[in-house]
N, C-alpha and C. Protein backbone atom coordinates (compact mmCIF):
# COMPACT_ATOMS: atom_id res chain seq x y z
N UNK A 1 51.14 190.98 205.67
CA UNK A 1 52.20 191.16 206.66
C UNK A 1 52.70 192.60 206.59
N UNK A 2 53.03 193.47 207.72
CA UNK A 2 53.10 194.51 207.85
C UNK A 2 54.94 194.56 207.10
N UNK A 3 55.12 196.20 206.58
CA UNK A 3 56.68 195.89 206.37
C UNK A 3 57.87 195.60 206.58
N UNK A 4 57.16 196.13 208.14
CA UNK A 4 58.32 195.82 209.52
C UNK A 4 58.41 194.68 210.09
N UNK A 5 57.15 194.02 209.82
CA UNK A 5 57.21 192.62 210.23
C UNK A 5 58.43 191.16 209.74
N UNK A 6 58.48 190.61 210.39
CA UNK A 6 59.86 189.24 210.56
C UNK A 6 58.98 188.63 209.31
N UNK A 7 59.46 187.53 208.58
CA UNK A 7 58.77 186.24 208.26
C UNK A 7 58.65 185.35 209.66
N UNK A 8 57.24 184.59 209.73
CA UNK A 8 56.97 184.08 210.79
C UNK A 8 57.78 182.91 210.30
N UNK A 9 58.47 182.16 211.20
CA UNK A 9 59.35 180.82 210.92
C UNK A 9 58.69 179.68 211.26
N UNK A 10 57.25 179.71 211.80
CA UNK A 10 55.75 178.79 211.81
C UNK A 10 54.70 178.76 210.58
N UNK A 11 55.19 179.52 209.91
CA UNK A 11 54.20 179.71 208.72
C UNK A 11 54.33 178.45 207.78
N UNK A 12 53.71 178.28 207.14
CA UNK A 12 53.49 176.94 206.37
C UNK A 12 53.73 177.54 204.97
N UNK A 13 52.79 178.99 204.70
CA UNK A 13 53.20 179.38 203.04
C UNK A 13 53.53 181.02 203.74
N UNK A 14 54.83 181.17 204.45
CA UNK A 14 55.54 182.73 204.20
C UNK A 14 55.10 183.69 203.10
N UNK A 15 55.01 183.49 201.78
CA UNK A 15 54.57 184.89 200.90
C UNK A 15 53.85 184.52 200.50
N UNK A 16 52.68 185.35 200.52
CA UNK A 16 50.93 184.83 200.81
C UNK A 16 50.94 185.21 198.96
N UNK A 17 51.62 186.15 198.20
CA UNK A 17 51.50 185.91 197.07
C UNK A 17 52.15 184.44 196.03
N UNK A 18 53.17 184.07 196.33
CA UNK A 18 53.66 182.99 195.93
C UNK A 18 53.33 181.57 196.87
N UNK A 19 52.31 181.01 196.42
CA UNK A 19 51.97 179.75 197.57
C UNK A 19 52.86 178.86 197.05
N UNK A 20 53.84 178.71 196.55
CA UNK A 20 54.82 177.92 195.81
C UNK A 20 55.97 177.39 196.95
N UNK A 21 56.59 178.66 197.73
CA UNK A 21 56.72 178.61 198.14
C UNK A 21 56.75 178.05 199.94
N UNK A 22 57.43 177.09 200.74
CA UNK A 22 56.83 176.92 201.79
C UNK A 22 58.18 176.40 202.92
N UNK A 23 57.72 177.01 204.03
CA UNK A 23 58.46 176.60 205.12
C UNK A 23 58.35 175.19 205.33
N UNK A 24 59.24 174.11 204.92
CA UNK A 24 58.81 172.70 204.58
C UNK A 24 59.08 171.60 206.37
N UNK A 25 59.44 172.59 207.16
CA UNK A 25 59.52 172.09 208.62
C UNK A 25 58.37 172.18 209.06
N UNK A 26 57.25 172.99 208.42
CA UNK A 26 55.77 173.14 209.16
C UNK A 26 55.06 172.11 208.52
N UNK A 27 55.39 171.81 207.25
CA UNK A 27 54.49 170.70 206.50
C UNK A 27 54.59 169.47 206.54
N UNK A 28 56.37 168.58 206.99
CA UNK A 28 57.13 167.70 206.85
C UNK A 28 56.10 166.87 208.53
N UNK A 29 55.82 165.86 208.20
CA UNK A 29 55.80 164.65 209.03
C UNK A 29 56.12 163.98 210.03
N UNK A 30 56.92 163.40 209.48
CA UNK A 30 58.13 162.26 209.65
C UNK A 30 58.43 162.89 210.95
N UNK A 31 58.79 162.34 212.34
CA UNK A 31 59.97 162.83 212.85
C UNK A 31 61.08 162.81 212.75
N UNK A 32 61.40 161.77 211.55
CA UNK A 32 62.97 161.36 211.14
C UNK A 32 63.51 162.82 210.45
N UNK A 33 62.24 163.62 209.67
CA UNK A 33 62.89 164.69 208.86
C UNK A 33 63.08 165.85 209.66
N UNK A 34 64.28 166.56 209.73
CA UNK A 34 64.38 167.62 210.90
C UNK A 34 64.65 169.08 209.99
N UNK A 35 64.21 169.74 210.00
CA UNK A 35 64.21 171.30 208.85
C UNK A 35 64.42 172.16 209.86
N UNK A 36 65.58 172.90 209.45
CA UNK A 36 65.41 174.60 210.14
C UNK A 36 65.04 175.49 209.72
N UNK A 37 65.17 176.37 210.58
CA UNK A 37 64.14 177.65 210.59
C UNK A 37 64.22 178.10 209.49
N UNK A 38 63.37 178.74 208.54
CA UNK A 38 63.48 179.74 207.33
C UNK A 38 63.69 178.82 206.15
N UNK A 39 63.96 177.50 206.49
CA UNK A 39 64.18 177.08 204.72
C UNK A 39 63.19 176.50 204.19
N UNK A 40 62.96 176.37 202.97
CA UNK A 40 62.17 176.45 201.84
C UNK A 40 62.21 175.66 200.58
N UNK A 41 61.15 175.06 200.70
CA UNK A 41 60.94 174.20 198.93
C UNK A 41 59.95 175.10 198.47
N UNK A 42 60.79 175.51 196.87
CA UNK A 42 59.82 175.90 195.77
C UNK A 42 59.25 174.80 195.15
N UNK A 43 57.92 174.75 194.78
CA UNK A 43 57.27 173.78 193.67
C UNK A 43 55.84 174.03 193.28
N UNK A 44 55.55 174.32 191.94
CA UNK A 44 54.24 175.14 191.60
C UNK A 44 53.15 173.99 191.95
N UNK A 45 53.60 172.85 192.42
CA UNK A 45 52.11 171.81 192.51
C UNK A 45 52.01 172.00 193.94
N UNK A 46 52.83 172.74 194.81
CA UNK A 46 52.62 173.32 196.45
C UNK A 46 54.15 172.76 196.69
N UNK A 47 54.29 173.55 197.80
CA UNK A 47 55.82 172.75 198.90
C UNK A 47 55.08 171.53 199.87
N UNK A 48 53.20 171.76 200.16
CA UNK A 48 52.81 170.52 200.66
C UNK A 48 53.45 168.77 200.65
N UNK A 49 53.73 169.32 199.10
CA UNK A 49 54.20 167.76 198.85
C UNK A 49 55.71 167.11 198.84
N UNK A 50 56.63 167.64 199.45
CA UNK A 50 57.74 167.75 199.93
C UNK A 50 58.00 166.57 200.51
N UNK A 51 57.60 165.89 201.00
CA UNK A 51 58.13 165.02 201.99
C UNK A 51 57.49 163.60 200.78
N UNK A 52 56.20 163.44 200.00
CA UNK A 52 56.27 162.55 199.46
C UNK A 52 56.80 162.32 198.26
N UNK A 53 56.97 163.93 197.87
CA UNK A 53 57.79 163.84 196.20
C UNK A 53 59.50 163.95 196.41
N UNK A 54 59.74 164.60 197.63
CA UNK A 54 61.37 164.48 197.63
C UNK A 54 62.39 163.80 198.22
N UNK A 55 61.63 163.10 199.21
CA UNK A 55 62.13 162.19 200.35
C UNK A 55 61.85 160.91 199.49
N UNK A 56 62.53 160.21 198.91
CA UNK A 56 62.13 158.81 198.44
C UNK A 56 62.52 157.45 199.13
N UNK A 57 62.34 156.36 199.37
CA UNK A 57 62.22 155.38 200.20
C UNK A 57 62.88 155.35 201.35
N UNK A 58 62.03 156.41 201.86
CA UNK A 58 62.24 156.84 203.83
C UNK A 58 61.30 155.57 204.48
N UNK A 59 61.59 154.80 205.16
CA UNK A 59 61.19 153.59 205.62
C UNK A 59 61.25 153.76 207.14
N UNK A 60 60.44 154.05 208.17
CA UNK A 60 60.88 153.91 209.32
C UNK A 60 61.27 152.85 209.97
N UNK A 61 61.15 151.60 209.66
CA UNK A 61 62.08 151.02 210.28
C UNK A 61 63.66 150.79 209.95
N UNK A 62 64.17 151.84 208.69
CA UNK A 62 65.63 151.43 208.38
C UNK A 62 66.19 152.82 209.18
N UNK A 63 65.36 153.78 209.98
CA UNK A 63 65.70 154.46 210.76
C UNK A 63 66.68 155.75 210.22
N UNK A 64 67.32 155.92 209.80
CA UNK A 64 68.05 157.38 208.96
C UNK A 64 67.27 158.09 208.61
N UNK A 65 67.96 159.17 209.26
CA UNK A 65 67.45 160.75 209.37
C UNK A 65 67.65 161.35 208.10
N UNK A 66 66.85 162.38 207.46
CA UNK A 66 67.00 163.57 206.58
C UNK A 66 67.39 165.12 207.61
N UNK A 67 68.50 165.42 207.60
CA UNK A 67 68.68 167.06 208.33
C UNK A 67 69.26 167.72 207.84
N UNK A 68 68.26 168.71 207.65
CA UNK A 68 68.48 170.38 207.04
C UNK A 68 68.57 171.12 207.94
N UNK A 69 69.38 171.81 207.75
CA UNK A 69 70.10 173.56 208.87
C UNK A 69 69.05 174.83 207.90
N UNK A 70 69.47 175.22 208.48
CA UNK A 70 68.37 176.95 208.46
C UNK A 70 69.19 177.63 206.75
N UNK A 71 68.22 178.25 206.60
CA UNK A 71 68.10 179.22 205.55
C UNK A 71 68.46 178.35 204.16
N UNK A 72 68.02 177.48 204.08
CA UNK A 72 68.20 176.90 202.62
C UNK A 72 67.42 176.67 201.74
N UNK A 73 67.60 176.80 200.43
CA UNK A 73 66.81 176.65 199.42
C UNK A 73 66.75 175.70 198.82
N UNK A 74 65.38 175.20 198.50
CA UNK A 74 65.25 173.74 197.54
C UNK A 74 64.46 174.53 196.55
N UNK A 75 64.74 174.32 195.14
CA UNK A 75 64.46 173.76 193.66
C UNK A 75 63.20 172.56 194.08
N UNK A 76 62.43 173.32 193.01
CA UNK A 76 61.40 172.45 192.32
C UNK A 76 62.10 170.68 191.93
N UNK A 77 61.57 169.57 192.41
CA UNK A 77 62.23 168.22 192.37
C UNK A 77 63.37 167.94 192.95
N UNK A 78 63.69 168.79 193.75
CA UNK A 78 64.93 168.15 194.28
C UNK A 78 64.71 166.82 195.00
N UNK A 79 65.21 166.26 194.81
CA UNK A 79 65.30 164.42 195.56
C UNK A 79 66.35 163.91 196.50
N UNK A 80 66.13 163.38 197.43
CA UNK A 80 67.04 162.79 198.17
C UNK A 80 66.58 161.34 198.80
N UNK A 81 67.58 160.86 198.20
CA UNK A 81 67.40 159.11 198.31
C UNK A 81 67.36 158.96 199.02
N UNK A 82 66.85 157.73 199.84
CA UNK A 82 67.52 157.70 201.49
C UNK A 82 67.86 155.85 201.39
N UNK A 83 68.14 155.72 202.52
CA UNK A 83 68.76 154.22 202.22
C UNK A 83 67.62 153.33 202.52
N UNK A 84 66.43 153.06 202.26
CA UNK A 84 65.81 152.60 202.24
C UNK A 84 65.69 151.85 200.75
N UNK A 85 66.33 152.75 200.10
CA UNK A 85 66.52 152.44 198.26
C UNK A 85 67.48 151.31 198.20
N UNK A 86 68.86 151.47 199.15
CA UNK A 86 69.49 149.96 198.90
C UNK A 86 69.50 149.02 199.18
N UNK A 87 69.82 148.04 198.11
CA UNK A 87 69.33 146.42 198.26
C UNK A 87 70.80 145.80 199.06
N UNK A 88 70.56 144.82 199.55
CA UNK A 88 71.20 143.86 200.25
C UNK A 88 72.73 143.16 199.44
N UNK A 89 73.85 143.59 199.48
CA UNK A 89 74.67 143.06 198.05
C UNK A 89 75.52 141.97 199.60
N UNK A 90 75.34 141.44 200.22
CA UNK A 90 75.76 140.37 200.73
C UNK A 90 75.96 139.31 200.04
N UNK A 91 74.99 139.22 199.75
CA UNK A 91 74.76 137.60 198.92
C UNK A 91 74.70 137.44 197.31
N UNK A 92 74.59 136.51 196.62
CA UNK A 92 74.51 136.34 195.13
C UNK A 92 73.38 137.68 194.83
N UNK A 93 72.15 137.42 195.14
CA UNK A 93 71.16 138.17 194.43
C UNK A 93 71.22 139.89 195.24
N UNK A 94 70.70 140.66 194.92
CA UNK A 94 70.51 141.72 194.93
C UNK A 94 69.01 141.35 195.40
N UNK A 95 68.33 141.07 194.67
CA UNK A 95 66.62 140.94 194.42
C UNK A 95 65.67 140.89 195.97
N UNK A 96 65.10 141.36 196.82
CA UNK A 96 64.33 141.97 197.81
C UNK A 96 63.69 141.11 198.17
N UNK A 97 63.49 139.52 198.46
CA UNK A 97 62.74 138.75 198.26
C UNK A 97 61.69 138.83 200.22
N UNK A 98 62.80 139.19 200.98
CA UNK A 98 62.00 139.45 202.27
C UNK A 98 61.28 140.48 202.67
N UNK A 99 60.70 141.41 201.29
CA UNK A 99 59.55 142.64 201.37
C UNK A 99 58.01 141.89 201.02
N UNK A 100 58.41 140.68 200.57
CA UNK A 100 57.28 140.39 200.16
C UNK A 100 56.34 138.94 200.92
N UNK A 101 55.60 139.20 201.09
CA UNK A 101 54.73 138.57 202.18
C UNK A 101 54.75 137.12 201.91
N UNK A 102 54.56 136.07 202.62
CA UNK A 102 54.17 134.26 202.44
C UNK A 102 55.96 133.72 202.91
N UNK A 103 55.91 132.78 201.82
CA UNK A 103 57.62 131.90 202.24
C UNK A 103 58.15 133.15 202.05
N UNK A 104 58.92 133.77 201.09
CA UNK A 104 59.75 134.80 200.94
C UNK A 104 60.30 135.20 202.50
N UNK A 105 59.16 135.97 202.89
CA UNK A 105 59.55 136.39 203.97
C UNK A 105 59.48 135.97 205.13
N UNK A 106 59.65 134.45 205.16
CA UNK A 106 59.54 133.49 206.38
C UNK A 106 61.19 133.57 206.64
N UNK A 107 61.82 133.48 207.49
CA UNK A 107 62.99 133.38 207.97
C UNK A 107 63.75 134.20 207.37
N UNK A 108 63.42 135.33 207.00
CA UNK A 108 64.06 136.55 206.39
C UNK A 108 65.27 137.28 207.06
N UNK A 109 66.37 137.56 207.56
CA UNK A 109 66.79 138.19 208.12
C UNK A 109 66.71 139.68 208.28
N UNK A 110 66.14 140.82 208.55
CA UNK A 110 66.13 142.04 208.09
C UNK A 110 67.71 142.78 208.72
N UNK A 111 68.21 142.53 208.99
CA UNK A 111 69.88 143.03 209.20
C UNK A 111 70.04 143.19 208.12
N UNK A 112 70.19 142.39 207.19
CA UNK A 112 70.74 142.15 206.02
C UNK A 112 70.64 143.37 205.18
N UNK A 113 69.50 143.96 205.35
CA UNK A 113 69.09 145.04 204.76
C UNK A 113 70.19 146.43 205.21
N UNK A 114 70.46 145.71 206.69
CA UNK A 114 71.61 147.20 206.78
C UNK A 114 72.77 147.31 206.57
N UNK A 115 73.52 146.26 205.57
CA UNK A 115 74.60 146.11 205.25
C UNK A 115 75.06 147.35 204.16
N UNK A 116 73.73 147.83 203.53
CA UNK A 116 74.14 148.94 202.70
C UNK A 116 73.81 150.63 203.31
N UNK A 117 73.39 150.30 204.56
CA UNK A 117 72.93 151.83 205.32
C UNK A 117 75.00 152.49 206.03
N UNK A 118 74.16 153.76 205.14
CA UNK A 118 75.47 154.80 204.96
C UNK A 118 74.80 156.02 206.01
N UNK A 119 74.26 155.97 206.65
CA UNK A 119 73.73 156.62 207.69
C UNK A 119 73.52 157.81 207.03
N UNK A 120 73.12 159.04 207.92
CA UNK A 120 71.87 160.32 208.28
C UNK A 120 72.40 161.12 206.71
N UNK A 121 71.63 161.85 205.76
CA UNK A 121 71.76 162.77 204.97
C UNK A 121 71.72 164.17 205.44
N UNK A 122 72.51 164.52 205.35
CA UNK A 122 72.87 166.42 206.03
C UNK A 122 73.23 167.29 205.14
N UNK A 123 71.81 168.39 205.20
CA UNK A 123 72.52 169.99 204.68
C UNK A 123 72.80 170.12 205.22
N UNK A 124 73.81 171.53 205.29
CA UNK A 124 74.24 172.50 206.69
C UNK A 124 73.81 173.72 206.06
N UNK A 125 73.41 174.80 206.41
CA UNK A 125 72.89 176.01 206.66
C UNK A 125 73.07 177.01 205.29
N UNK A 126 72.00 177.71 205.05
CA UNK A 126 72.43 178.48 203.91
C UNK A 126 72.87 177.67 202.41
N UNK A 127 72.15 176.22 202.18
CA UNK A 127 72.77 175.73 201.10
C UNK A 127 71.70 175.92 199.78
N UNK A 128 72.63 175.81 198.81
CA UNK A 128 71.02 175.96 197.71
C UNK A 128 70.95 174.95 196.99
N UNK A 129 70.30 173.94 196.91
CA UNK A 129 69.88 172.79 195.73
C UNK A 129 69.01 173.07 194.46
N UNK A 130 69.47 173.25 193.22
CA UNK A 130 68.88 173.58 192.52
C UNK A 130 67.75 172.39 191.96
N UNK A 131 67.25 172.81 190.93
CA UNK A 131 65.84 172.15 190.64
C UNK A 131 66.59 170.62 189.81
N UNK A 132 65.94 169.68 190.38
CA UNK A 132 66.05 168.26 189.94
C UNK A 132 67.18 167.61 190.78
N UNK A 133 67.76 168.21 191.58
CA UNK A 133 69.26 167.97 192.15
C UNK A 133 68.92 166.50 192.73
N UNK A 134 70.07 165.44 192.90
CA UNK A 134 69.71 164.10 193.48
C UNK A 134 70.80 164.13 194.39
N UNK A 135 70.46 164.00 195.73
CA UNK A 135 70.98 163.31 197.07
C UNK A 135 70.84 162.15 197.44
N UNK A 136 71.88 161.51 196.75
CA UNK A 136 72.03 160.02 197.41
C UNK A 136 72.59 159.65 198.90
N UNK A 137 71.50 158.56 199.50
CA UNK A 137 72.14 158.59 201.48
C UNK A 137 73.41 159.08 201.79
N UNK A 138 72.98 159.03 203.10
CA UNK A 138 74.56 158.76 203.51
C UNK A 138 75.34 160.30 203.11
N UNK A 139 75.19 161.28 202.15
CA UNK A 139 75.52 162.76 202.25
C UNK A 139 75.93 163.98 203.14
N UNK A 140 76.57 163.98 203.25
CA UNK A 140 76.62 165.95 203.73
C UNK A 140 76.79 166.85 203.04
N UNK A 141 76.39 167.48 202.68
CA UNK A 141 76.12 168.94 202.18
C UNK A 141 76.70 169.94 202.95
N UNK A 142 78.05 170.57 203.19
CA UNK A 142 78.42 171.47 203.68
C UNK A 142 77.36 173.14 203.46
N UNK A 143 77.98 173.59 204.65
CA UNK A 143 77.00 175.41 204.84
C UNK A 143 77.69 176.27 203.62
N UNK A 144 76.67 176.99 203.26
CA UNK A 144 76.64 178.05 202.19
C UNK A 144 77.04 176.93 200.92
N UNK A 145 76.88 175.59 200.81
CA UNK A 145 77.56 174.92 199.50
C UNK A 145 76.00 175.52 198.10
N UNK A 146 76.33 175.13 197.02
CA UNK A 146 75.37 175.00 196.04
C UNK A 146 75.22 174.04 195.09
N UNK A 147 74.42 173.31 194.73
CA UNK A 147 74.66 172.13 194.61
C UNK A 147 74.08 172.58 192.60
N UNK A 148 74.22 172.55 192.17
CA UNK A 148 73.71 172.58 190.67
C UNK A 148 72.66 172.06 190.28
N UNK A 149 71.40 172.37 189.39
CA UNK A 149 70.50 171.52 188.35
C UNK A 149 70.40 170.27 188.19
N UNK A 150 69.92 169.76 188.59
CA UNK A 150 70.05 168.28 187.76
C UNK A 150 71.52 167.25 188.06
N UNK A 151 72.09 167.89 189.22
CA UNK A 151 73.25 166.76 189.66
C UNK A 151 72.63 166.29 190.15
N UNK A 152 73.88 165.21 190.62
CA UNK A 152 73.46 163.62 191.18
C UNK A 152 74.61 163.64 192.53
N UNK A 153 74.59 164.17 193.54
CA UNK A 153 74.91 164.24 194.95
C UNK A 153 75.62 162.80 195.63
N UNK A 154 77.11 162.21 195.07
CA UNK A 154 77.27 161.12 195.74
C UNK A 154 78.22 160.64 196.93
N UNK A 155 78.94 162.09 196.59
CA UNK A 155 79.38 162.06 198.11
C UNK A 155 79.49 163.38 198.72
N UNK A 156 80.39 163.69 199.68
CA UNK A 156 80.12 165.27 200.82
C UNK A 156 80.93 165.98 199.71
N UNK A 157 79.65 166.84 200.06
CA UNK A 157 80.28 168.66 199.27
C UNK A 157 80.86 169.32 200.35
N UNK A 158 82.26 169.77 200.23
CA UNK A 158 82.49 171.13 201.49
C UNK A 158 81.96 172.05 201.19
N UNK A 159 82.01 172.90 202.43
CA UNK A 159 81.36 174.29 202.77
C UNK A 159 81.59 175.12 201.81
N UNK A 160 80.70 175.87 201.15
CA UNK A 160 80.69 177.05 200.07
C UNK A 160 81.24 176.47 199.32
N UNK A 161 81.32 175.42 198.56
CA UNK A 161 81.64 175.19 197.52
C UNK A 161 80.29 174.67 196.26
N UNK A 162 80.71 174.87 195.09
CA UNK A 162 79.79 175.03 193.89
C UNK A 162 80.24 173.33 193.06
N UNK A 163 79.32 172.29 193.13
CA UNK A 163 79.08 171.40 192.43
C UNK A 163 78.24 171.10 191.61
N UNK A 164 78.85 170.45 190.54
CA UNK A 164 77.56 169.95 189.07
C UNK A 164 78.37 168.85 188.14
N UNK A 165 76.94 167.91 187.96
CA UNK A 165 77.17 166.99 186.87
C UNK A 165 76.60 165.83 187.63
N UNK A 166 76.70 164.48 186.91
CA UNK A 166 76.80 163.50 187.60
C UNK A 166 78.24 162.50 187.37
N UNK A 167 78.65 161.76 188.38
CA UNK A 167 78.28 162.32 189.49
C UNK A 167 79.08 163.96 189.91
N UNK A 168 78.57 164.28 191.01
CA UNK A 168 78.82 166.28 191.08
C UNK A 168 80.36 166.03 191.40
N UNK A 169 80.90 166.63 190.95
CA UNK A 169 82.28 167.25 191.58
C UNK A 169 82.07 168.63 191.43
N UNK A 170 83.62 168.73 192.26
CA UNK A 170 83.59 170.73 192.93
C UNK A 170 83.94 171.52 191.57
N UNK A 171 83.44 172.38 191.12
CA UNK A 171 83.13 173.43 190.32
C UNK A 171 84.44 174.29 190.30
N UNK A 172 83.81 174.94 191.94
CA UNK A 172 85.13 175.62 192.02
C UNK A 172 84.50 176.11 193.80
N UNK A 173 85.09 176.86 194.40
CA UNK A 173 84.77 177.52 195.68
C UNK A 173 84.57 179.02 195.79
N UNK A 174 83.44 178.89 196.51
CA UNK A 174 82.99 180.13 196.55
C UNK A 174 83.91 181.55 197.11
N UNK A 175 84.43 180.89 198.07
CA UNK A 175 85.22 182.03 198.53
C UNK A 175 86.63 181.05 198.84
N UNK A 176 87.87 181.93 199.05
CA UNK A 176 88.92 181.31 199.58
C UNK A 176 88.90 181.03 200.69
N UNK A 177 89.86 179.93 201.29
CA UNK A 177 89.80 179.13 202.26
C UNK A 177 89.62 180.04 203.95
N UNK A 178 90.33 181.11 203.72
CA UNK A 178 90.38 181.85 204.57
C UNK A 178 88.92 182.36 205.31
N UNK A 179 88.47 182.92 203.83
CA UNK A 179 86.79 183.18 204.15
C UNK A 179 86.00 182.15 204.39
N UNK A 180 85.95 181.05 203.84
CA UNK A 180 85.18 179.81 204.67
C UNK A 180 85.61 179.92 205.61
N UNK A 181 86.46 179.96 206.01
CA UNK A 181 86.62 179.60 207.95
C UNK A 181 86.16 180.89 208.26
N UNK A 182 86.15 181.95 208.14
CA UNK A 182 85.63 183.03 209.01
C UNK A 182 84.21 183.16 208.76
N UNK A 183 83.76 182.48 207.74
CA UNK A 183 82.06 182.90 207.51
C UNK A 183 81.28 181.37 208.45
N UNK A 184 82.07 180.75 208.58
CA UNK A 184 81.48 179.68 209.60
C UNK A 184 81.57 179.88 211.32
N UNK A 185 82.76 180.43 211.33
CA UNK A 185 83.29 180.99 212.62
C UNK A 185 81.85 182.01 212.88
N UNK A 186 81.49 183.19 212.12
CA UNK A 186 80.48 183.96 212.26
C UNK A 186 79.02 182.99 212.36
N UNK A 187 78.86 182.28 211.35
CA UNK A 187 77.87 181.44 211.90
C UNK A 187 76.34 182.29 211.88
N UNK A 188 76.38 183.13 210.93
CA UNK A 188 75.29 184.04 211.02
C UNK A 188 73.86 183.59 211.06
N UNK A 189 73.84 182.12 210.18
CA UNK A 189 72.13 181.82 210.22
C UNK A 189 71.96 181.05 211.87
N UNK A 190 72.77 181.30 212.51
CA UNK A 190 72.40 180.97 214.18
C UNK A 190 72.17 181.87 214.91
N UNK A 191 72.30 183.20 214.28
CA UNK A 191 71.56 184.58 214.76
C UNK A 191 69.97 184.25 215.29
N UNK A 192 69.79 185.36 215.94
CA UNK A 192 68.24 185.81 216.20
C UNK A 192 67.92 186.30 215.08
N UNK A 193 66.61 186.08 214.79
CA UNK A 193 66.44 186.88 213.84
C UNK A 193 65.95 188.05 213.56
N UNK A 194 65.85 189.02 214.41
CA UNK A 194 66.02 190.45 214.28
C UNK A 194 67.65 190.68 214.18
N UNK A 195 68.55 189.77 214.55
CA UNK A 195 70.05 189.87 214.22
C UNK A 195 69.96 190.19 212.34
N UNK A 196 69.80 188.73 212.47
CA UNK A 196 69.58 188.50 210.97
C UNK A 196 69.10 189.75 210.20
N UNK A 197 67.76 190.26 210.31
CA UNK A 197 67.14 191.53 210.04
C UNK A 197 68.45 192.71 209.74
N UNK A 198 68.82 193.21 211.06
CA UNK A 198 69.18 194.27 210.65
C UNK A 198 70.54 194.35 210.17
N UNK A 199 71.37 193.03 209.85
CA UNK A 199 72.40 192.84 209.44
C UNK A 199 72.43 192.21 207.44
N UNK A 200 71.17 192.63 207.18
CA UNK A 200 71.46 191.83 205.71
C UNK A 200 72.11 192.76 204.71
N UNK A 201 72.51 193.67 204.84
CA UNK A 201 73.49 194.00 204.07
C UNK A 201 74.58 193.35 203.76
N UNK A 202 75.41 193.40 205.48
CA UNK A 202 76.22 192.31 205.75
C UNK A 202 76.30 191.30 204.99
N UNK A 203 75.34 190.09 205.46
CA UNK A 203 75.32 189.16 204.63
C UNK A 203 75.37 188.64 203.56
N UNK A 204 74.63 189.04 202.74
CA UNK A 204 74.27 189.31 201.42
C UNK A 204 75.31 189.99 200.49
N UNK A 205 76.03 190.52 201.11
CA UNK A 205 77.51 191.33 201.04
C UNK A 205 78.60 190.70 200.43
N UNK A 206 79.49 191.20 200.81
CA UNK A 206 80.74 190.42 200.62
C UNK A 206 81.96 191.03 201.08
N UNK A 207 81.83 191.61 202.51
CA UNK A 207 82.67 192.58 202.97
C UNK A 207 82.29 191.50 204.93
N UNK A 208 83.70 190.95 204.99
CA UNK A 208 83.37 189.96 205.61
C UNK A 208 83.93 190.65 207.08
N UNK A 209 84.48 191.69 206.56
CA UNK A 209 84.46 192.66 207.85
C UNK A 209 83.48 192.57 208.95
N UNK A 210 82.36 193.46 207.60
CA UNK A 210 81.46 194.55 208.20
C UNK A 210 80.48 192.63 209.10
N UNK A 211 80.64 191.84 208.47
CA UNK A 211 79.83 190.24 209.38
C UNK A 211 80.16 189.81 210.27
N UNK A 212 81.30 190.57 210.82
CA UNK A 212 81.90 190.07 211.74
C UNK A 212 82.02 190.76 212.88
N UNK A 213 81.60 192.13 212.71
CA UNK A 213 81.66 193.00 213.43
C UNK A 213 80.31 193.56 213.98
N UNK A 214 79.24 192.68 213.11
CA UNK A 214 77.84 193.04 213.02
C UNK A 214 77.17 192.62 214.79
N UNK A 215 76.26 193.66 214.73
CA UNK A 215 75.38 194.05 215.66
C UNK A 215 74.07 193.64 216.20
């Protein structure tokens, strides 16, 4: 790629030296899984495998979406549950007995199954999940948030804020309240991206001026 050149946001492996790396909206499947532009799973066995190592019991008929916003980073193992994982707590048993084929699943109700659906899992833009991180359904992930190592994701993170542990609570916030609202107001990863380009100083910055005023 020439120096002047964009990252192509169709590319499947962006840095032809690190194949680790990968635009996981070019590789991902599913139409349930929706990825924006520029974001990225690291994982040295490929980002190919993204959708079967990190997406875990995505079921199309329990219908819930996985959606990621632009410019975010995934960690090697990051996981996100989806509600396909929960069992039925209506009744006495827990136990799955209408997955399995003959009587079991003769007069099965499958509703039943959606008594525990917590609907769509959402990043928003610019977030970073570090390596092993767990997203349990039903989530939002606020823009610019960071989610820590090896947490366990059980309910919504706000915007720019820093969580860890299990389960994650807030750390602390990235910027004061003031600057979250103006760095969302700016809204920069909805730029063009020659915007993007010639403004990364800006960004990358911390002079929320010069992002706001950007060109």
């Amino acid at each position: 790629m020439p120096s002047h050149a964009l990252p192509d946001p169709g590319a499947k492996f962006p840095v032809a030296e690190f194949l680790r790396i990968g635009f996981f909206r070019n590789l991902v499947r599913s139409p349930l899984i929706e990825a924006g532009e520029y974001s990225y799973y690291d994982d040295p066995e490929g980002p190919e495998c993204f959708e079967e190592k990190c997406v875990l019991y995505y079921y199309d008929f329990v219908g819930d979406r996985l959606v990621i916003g632009r410019f975010c980073a995934l960690a090697t193992a990051v996981q996100f549950i989806m509600n396909g994982a929960n069992h039925a707590l209506s009744g006495f048993s827990t136990f799955p007995f209408g997955i399995f084929p003959g009587a079991w699943r003769e007069g099965f109700d499958p509703s039943a199954y959606g008594t525990g659906h917590r609907g769509d899992t959402i990043v928003g833009n610019d977030a970073w999940l570090g390596r092993e991180a767990t997203v349990l359904p039903g989530v939002t992930i606020g823009d610019g948030a960071i989610v820590a190592a090896k947490s366990v994701v059980s309910k919504d993170v706000p915007p720019y804020a820093i969580v860890a542990g299990n389960p994650a609570r807030v750390v602390r916030m990235r910027f004061p309240a003031e600057i979250v609202e103006r760095l969302q107001a700016v809204a920069w990863w909805n730029w063009p991206a020659d915007k993007v380009t010639r403004n990364i100083a800006a960004i990358t910055g911390a002079d929320i001026g010069a992002l706001e005023i950007a060109e």
